[in-house]
Protein backbone atom coordinates (compact mmCIF):
# COMPACT_ATOMS: atom_id res chain seq x y z
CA UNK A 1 62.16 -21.96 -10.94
CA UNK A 2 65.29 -21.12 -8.54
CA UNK A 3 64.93 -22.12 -4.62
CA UNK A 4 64.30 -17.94 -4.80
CA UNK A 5 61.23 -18.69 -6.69
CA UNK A 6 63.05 -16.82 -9.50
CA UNK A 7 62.63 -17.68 -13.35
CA UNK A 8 64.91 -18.83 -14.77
CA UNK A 9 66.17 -18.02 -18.61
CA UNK A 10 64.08 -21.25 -20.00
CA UNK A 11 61.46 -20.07 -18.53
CA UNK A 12 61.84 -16.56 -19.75
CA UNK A 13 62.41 -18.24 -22.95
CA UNK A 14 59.28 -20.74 -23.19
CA UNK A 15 57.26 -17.69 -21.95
CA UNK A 16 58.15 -15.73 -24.40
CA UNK A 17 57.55 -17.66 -27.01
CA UNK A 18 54.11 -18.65 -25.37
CA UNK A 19 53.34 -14.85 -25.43
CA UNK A 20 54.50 -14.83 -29.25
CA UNK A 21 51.82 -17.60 -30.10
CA UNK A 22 49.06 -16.50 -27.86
CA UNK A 23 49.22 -12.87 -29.45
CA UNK A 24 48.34 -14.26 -32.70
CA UNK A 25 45.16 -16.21 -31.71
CA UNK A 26 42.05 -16.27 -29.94
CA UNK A 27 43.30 -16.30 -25.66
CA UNK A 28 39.93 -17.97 -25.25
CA UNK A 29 41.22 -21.44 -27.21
CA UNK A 30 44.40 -23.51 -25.61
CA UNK A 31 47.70 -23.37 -26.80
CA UNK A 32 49.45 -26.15 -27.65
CA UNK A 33 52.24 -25.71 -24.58
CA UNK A 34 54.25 -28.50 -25.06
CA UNK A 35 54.96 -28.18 -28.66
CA UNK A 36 56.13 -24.61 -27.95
CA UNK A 37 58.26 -25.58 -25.36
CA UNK A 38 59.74 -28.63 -26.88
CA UNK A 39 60.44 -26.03 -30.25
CA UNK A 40 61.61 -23.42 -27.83
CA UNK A 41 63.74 -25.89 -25.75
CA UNK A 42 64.84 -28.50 -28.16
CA UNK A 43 64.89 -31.14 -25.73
CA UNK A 44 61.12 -33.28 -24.62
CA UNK A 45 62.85 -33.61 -20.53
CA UNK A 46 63.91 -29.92 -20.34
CA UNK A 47 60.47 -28.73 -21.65
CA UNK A 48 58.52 -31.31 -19.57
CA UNK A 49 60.00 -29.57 -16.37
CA UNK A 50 59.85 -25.72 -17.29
CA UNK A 51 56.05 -26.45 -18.17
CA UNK A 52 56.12 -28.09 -14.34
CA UNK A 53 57.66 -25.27 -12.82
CA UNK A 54 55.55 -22.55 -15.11
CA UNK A 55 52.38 -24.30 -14.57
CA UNK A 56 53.62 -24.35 -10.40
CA UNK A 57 54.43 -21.16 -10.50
CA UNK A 58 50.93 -19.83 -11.85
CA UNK A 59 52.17 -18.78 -15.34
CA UNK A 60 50.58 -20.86 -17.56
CA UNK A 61 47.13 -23.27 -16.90
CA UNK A 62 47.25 -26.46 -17.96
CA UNK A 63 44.20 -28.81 -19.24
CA UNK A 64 45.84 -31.79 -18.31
CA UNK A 65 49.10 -33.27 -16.24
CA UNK A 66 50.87 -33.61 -19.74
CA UNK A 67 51.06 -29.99 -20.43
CA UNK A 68 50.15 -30.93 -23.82
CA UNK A 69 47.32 -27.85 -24.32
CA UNK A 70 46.63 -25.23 -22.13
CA UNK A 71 46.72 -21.39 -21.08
CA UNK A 72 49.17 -18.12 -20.16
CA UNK A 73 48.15 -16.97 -17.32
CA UNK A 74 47.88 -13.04 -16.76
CA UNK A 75 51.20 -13.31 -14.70
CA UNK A 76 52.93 -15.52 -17.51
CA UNK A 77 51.79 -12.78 -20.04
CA UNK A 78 53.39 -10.24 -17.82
CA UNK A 79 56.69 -12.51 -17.94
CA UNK A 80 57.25 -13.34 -21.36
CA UNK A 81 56.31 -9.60 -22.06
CA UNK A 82 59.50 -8.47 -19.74
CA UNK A 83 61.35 -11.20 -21.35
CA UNK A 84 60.95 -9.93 -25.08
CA UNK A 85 61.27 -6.09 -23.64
C-alpha cells in the first residue's frame, strides 16, 4: 500500500488473481494465498509483502503469519473485481 493507503498495481494484481481462484471454489474453504501471489508475482519477497500490506489493509484474512492459506475479504473481492473491470 502507498503512504495514501492506495493499492498499488501488485496488489491489484494478486487481488485479482485471488478473485479468479476464489470464484471457482467453495469461499467457505481457504485459499492457498501465497502460492497465488508467488505465481502472480514471480518473486517469494515481493509476494511476502503485498500479502502483508493486503492482509493490513483488510483485503484478504489470513490463518496464519505466513500467509500461506487464508481468505478475500468482502473489500478484497470488491478490489480485484475493479481490477479485472
Amino acid at each position: 500500500m502507498t503512504a495514501k493507503g492506495e493499492i498499488t498495481p501488485e496488489m491489484h494484481r494478486v487481488l485479482a488473481d485471488l478473485c479468479d481462484f476464489v470464484g471457482q471454489r467453495d469461499r467457505d474453504r481457504p485459499a492457498p494465498l501465497r502460492k497465488i501471489a508467488n505465481k502472480a508475482l514471480g518473486d517469494t519477497q515481493r509476494a511476502a509483502r503485498v500479502l502483508a500490506a493486503l492482509d493490513a489493509g483488510g483485503y484478504v484474512r489470513t490463518d496464519n503469519m505466513g500467509w500461506y492459506t487464508g481468505w478475500v475479504t468482502a473489500k478484497g473481492i470488491q478490489a480485484g473485481q475493479l481490477r479485472r473491470g
